[in-house]
PDB file of N, CA and C in Angstrom:
ATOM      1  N   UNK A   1       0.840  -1.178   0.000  1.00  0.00           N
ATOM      2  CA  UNK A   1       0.000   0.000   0.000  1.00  0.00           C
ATOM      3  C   UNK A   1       0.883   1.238   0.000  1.00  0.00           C
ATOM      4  N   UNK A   2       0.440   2.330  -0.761  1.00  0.00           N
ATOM      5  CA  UNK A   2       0.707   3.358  -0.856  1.00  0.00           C
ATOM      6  C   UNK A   2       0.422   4.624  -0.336  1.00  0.00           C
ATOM      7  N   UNK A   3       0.659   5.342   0.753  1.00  0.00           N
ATOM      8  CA  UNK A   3       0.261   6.647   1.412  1.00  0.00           C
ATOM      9  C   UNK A   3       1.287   7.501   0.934  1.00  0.00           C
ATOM     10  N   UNK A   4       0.447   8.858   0.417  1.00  0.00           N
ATOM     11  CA  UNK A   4       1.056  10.218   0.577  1.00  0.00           C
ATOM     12  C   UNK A   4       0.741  11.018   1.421  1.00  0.00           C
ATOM     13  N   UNK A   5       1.547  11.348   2.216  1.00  0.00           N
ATOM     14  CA  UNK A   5       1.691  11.983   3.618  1.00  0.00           C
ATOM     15  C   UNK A   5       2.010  13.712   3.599  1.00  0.00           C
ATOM     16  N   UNK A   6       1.392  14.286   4.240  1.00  0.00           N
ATOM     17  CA  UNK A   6       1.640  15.776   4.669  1.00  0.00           C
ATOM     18  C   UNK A   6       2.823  15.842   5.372  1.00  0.00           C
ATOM     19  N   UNK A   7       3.264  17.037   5.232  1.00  0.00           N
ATOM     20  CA  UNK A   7       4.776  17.435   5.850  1.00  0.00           C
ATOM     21  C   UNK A   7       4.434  17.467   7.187  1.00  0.00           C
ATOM     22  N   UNK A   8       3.411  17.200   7.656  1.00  0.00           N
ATOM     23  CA  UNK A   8       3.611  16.692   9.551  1.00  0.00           C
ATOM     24  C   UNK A   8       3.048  15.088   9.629  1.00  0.00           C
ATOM     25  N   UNK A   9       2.886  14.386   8.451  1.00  0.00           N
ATOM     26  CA  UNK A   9       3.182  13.023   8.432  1.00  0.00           C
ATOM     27  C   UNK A   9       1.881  12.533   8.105  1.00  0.00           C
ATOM     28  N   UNK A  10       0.832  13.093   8.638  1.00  0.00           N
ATOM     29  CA  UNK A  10      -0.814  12.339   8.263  1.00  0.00           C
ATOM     30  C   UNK A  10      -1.196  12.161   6.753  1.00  0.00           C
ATOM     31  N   UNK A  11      -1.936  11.548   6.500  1.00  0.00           N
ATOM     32  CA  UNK A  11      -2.056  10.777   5.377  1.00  0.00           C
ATOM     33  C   UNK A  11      -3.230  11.881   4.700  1.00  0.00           C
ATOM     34  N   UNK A  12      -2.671  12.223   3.478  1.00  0.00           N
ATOM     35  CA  UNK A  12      -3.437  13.143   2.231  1.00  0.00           C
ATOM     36  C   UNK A  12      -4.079  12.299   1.389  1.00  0.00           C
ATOM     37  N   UNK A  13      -3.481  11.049   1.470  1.00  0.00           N
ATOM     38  CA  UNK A  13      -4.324  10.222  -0.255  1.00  0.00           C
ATOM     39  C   UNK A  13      -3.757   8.733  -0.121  1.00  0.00           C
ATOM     40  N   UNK A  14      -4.222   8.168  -0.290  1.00  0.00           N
ATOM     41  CA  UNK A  14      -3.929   6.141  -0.079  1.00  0.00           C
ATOM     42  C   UNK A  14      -4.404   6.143  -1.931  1.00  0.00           C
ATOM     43  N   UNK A  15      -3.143   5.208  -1.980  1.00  0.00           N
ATOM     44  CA  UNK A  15      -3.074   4.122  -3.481  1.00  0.00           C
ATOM     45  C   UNK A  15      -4.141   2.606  -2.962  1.00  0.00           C
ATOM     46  N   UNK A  16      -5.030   2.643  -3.438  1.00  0.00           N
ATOM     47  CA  UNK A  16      -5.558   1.497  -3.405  1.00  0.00           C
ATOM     48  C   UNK A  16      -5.940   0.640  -4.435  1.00  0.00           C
ATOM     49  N   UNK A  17      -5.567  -0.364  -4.807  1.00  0.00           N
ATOM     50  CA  UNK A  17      -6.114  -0.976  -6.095  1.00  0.00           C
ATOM     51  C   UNK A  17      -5.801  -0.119  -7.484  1.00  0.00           C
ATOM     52  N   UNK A  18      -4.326   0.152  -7.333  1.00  0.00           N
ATOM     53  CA  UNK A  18      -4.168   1.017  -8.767  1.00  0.00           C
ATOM     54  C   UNK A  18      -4.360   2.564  -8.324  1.00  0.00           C
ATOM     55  N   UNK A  19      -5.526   2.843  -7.730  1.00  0.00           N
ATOM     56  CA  UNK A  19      -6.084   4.227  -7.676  1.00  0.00           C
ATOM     57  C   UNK A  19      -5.759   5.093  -6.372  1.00  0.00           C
ATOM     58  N   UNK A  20      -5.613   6.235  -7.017  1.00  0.00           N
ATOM     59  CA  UNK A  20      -5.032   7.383  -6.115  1.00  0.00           C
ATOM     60  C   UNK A  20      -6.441   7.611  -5.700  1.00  0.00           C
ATOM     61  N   UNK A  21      -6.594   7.841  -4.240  1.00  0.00           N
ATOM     62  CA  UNK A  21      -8.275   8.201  -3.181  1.00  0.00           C
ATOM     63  C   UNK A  21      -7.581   9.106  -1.921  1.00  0.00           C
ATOM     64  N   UNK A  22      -8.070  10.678  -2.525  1.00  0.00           N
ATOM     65  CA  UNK A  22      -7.843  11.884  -1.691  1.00  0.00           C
ATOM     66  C   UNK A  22      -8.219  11.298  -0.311  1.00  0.00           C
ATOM     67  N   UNK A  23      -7.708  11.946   0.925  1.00  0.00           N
ATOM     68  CA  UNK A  23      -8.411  11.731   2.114  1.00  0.00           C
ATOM     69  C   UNK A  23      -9.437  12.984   2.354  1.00  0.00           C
ATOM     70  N   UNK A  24     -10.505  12.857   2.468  1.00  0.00           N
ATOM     71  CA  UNK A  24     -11.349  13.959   2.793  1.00  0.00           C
ATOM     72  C   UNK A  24     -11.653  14.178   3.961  1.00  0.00           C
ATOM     73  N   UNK A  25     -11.251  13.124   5.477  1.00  0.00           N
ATOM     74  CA  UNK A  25     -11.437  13.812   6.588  1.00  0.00           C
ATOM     75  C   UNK A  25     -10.537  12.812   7.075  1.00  0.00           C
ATOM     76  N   UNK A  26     -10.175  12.889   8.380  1.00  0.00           N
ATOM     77  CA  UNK A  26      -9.365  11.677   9.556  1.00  0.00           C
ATOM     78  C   UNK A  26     -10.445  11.556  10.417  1.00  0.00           C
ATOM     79  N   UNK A  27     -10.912  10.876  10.765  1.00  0.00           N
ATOM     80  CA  UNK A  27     -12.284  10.217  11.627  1.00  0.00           C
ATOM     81  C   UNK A  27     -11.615   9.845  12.927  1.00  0.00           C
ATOM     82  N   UNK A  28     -10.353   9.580  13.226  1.00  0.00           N
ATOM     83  CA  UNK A  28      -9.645   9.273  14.327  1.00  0.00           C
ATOM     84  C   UNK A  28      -8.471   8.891  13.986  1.00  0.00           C
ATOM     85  N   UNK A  29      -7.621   8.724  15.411  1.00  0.00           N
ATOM     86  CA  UNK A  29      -6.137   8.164  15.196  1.00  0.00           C
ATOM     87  C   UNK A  29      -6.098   7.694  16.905  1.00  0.00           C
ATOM     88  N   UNK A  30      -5.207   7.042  17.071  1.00  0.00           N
ATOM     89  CA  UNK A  30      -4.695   6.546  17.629  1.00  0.00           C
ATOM     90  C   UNK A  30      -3.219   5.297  17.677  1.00  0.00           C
ATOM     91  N   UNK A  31      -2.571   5.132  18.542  1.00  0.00           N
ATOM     92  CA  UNK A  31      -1.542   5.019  18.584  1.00  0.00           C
ATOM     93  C   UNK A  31      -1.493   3.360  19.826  1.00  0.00           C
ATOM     94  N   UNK A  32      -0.326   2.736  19.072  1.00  0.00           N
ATOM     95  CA  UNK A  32      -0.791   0.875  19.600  1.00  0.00           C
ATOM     96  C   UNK A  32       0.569   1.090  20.316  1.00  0.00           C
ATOM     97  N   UNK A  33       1.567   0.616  21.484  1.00  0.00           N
ATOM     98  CA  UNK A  33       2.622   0.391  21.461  1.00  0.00           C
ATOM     99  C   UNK A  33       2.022  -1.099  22.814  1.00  0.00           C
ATOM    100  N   UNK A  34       2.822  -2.424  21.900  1.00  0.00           N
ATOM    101  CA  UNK A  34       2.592  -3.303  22.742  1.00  0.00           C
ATOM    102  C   UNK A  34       3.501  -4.219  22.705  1.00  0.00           C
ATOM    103  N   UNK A  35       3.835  -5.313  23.400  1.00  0.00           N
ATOM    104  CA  UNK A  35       4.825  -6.229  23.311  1.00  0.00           C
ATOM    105  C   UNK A  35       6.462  -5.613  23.323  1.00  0.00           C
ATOM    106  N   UNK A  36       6.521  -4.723  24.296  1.00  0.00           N
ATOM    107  CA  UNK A  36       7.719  -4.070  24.611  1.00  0.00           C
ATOM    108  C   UNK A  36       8.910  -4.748  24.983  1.00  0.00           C
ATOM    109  N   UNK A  37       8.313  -6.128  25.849  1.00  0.00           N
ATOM    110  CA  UNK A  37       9.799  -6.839  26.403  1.00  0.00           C
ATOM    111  C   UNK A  37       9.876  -7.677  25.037  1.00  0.00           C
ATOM    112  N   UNK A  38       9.709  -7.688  23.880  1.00  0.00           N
ATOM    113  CA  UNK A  38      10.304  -8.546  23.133  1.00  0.00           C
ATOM    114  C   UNK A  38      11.041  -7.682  22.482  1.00  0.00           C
ATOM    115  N   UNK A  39      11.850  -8.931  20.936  1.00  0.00           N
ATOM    116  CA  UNK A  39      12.959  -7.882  20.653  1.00  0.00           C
ATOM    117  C   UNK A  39      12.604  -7.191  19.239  1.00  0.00           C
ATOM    118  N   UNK A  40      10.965  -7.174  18.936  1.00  0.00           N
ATOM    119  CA  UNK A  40      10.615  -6.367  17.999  1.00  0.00           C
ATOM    120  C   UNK A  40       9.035  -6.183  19.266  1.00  0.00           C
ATOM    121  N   UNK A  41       8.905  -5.063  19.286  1.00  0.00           N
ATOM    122  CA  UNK A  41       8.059  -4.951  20.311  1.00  0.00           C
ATOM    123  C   UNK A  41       7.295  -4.185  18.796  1.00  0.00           C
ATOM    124  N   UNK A  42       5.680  -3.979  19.315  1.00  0.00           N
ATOM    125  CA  UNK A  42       4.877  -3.284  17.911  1.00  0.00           C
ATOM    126  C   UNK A  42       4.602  -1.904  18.535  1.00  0.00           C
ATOM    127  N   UNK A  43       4.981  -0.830  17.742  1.00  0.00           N
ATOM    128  CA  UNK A  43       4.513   0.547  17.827  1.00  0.00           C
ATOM    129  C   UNK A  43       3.933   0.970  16.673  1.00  0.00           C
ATOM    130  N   UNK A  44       2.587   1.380  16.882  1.00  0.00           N
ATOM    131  CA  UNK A  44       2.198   1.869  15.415  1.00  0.00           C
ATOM    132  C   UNK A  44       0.936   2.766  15.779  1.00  0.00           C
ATOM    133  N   UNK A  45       0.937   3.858  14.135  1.00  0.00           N
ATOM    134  CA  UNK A  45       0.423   5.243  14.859  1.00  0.00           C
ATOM    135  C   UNK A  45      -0.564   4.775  13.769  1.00  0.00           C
ATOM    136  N   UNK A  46      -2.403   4.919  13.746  1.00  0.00           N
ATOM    137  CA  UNK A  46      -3.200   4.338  12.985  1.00  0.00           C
ATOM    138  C   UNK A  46      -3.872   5.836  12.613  1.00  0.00           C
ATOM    139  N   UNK A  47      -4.377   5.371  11.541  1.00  0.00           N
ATOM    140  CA  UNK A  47      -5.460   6.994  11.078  1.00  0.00           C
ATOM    141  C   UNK A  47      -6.653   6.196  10.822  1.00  0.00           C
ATOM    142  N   UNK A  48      -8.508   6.364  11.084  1.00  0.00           N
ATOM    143  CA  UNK A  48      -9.471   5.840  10.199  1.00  0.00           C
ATOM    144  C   UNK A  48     -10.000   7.343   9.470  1.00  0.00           C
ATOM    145  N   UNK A  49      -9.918   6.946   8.112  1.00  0.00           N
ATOM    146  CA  UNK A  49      -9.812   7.748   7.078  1.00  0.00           C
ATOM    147  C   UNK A  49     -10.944   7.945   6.333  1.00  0.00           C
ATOM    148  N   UNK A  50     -11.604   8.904   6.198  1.00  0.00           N
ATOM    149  CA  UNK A  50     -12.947   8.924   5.074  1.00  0.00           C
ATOM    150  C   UNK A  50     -12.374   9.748   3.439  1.00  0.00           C
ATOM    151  N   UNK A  51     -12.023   8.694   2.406  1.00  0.00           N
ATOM    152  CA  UNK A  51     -11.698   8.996   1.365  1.00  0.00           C
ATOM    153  C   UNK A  51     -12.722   9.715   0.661  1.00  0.00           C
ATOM    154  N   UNK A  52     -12.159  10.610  -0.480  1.00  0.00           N
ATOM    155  CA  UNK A  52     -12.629  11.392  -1.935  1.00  0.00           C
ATOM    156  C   UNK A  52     -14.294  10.389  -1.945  1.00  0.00           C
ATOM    157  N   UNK A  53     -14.346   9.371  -2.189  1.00  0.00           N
ATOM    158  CA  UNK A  53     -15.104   7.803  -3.003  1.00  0.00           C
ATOM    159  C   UNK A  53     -15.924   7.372  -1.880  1.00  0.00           C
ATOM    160  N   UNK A  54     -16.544   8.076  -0.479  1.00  0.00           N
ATOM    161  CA  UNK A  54     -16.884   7.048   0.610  1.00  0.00           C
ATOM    162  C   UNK A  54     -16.546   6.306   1.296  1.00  0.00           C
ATOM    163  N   UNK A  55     -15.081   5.894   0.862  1.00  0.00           N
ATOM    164  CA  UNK A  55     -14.941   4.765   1.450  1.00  0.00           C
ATOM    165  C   UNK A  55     -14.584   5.298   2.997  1.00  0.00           C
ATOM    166  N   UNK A  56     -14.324   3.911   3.947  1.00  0.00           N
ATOM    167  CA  UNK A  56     -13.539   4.637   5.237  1.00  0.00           C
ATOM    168  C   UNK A  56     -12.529   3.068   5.318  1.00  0.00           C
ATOM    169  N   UNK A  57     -11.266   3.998   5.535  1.00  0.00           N
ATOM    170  CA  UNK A  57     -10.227   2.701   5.518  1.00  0.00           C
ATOM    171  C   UNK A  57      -9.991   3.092   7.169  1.00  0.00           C
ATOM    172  N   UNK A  58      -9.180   2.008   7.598  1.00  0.00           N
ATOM    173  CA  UNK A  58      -7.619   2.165   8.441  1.00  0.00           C
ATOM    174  C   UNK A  58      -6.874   2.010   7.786  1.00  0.00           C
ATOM    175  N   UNK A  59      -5.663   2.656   7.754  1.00  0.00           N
ATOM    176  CA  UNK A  59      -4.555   2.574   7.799  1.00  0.00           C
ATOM    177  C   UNK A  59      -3.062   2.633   8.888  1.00  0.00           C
ATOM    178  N   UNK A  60      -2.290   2.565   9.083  1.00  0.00           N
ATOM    179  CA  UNK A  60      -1.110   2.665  10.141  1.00  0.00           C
ATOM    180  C   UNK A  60       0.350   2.853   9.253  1.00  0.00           C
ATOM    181  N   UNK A  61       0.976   3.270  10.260  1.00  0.00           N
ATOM    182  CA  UNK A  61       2.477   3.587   9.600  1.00  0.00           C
ATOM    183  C   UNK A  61       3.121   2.954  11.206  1.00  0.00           C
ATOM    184  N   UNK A  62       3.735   1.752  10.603  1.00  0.00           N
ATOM    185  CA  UNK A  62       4.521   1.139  11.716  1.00  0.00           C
ATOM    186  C   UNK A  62       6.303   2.192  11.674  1.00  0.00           C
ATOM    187  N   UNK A  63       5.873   2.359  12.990  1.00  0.00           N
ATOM    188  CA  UNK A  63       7.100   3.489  14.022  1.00  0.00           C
ATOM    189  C   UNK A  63       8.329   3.031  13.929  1.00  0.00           C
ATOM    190  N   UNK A  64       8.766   2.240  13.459  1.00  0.00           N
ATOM    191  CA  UNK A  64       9.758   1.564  13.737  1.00  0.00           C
ATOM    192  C   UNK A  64      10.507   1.241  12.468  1.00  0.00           C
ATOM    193  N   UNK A  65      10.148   1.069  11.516  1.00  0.00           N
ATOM    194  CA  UNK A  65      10.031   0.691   9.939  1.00  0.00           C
ATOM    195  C   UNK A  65       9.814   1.658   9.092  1.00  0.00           C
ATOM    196  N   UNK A  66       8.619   2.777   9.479  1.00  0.00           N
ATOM    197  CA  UNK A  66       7.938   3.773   9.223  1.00  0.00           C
ATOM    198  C   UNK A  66       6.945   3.128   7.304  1.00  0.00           C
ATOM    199  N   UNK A  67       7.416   2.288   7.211  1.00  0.00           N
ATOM    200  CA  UNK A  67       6.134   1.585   6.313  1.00  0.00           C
ATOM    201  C   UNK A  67       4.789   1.661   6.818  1.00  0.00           C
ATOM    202  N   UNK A  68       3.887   1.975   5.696  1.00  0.00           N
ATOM    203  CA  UNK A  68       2.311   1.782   6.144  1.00  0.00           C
ATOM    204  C   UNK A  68       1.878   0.826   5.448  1.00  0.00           C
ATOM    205  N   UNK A  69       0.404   0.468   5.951  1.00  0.00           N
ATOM    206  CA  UNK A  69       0.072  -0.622   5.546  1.00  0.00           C
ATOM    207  C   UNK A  69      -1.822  -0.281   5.989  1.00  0.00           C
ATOM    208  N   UNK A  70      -2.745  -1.080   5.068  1.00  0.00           N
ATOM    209  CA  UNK A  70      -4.023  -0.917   5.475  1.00  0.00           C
ATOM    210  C   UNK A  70      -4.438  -2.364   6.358  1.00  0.00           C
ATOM    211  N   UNK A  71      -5.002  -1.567   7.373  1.00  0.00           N
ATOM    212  CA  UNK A  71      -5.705  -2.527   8.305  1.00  0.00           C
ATOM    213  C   UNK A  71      -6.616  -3.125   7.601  1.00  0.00           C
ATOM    214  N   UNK A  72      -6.503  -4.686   7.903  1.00  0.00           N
ATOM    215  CA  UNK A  72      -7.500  -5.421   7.581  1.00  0.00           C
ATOM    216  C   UNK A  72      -8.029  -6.303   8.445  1.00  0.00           C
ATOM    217  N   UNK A  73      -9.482  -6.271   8.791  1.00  0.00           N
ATOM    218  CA  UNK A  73     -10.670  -6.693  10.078  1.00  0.00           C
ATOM    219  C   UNK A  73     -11.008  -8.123   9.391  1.00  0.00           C
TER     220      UNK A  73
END
């Protein structure tokens, strides 16, 4: 997956399926940090996103890697 990010890091537009989809609002964020005593512990900062098209994704940008990726339920 593909995110283009604003110069303070939040997500402007997700590549999905080929297609570029503006973000038209951030519906929330929040932030996971768990499994600390191991030796990849997970930190990751999540956005739920209401695109250009209706849709509403999650997405996250793992902290550590700084790759994003779309949540999938």
């Amino acid at each position: 997956m593909r995110v283009e990010a604003d110069p303070d890091g939040r997500p402007a537009a997700v590549h999905l399926s080929g297609r570029r989809c503006a973000v038209e609002a951030t519906l929330e964020t929040w932030r996971i940090d768990d499994e600390w005593w191991r030796q990849r512990p997970i930190s990751r900062l999540y956005w739920r996103l209401l695109l250009e098209d209706g849709r509403v994704v999650d997405v996250y940008r793992g902290l550590a890697s700084g790759r994003w990726f779309q949540q999938a339920y």
